[in-house]
Protein backbone atom coordinates (compact mmCIF):
# COMPACT_ATOMS: atom_id res chain seq x y z
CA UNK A 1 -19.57 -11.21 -2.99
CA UNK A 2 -17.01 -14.47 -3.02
CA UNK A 3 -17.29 -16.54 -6.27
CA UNK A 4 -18.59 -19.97 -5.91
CA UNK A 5 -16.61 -22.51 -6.83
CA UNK A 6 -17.54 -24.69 -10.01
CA UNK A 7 -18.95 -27.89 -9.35
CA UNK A 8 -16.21 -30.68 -9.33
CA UNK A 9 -18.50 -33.33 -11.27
CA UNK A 10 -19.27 -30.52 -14.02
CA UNK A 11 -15.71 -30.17 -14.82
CA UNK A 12 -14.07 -33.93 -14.79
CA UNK A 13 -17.71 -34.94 -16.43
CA UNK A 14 -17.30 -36.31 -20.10
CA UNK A 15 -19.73 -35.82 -22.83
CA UNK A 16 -22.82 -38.01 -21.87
CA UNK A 17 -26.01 -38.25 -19.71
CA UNK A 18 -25.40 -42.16 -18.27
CA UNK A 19 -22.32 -41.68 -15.90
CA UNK A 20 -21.16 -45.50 -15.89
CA UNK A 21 -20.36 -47.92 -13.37
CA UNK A 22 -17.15 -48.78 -12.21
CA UNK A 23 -16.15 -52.23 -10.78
CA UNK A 24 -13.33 -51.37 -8.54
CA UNK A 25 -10.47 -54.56 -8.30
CA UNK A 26 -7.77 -53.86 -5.81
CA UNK A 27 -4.12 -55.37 -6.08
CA UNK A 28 -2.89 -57.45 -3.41
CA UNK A 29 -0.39 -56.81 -1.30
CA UNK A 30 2.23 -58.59 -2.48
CA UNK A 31 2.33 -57.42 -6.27
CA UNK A 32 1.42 -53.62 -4.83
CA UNK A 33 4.83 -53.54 -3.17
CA UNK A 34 5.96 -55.09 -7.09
CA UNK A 35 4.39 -52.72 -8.96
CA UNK A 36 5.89 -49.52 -7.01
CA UNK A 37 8.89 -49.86 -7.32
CA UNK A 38 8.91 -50.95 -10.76
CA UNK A 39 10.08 -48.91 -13.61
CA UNK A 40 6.77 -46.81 -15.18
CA UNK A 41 6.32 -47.99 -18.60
CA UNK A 42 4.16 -46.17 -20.97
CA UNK A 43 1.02 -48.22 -23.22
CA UNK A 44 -0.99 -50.92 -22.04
CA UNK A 45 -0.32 -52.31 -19.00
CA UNK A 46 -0.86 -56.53 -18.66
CA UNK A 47 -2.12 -57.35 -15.61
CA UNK A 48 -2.99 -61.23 -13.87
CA UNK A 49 -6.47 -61.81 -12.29
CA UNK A 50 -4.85 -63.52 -9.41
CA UNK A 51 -3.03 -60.52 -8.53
CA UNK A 52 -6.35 -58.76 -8.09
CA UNK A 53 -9.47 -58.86 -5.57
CA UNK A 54 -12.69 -57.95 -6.23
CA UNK A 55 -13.90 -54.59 -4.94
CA UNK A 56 -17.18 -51.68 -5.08
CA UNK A 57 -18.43 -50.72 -7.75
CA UNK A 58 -18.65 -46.95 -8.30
CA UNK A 59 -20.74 -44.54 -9.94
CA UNK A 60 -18.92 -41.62 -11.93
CA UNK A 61 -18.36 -39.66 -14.57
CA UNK A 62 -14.86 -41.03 -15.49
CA UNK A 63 -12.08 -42.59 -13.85
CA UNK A 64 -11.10 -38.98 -12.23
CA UNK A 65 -14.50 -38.67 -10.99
CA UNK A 66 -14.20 -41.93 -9.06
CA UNK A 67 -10.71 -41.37 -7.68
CA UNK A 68 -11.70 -37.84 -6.44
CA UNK A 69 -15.42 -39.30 -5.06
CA UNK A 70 -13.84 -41.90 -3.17
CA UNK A 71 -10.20 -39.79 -2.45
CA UNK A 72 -10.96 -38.92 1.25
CA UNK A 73 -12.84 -42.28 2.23
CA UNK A 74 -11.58 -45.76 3.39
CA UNK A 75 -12.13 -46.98 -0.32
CA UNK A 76 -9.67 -44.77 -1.86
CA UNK A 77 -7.65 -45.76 -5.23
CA UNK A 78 -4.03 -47.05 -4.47
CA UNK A 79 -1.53 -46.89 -6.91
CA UNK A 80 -2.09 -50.51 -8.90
CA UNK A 81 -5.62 -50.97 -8.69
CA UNK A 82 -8.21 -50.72 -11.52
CA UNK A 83 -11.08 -49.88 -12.45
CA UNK A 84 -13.18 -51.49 -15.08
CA UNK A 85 -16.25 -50.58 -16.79
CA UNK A 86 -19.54 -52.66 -17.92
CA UNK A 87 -17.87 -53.47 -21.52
CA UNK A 88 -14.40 -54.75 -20.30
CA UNK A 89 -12.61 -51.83 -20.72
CA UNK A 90 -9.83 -51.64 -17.89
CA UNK A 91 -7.72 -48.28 -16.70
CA UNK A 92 -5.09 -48.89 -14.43
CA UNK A 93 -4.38 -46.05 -11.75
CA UNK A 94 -0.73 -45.07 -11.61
CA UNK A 95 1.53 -42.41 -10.22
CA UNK A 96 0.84 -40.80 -13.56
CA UNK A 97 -2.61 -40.94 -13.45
CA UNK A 98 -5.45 -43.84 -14.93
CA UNK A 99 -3.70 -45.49 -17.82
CA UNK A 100 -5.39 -48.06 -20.36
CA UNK A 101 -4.83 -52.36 -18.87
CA UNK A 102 -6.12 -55.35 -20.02
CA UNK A 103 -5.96 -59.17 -18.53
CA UNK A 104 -3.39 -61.41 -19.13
CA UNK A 105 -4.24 -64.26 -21.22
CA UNK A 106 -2.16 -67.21 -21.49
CA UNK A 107 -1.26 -68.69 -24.72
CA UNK A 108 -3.37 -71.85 -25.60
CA UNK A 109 -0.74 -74.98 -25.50
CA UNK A 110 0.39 -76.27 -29.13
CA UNK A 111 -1.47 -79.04 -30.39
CA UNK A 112 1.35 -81.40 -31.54
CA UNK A 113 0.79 -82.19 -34.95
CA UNK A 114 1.80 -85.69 -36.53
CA UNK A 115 5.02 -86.88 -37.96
CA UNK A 116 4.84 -87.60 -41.98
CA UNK A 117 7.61 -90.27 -42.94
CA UNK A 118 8.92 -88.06 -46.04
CA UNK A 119 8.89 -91.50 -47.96
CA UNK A 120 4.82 -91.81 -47.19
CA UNK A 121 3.72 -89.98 -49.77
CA UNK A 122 5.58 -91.74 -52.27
CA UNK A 123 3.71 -93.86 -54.27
């Protein structure tokens, strides 16, 4: 009698009953072609909301599940798009596999603070 094969959900699943959802936001075309051909770098990755659109959502296990549930379908991962769960926490898919991202955010401008005269304070 063949062996069955083990249940693909039962091996990528991580310890937990809830199997979260995953907000899916695809890179644009433009910064895709940037992103390929650019040097892998290891550590968080910074990416721009503007370089991303909003996708599905997906239910799965982990960010393995969801690239292998949605491998074979028009909805597939590319290479630069991420996936982001119900707390904020971003994982960028890469040639190397998911890696941890977060959003750019911009430096608030200086406040300019007043001029003293040195002499001012001299009484």
């Amino acid at each position: 009698m063949p062996q069955k094969n083990i249940c693909i959900g039962f091996v990528l699943r991580e310890n937990g009953s809830d199997m979260p959802l995953y907000r899916i936001h695809r890179l644009k075309d433009v910064p895709r072609q940037q992103f390929r051909w650019a040097a892998h770098t290891s550590g968080v990755t910074v990416v721009k909301p503007k370089d991303y659109e909003a996708g599905p959502a997906v239910e799965a296990e982990s960010p393995y599940a969801a690239w292998v549930l949605l491998r074979n379908t028009p909805d597939a991962l590319q290479v630069g798009d991420l996936l982001e769960i119900a707390d904020g926490e971003l994982r960028i898919y890469k040639f190397v596999g998911f890696e941890q991202a977060r959003w750019f955010v911009p430096e608030p401008d200086a406040v300019p603070q007043t001029a003293t005269a040195p002499w001012s304070n001299m009484g």
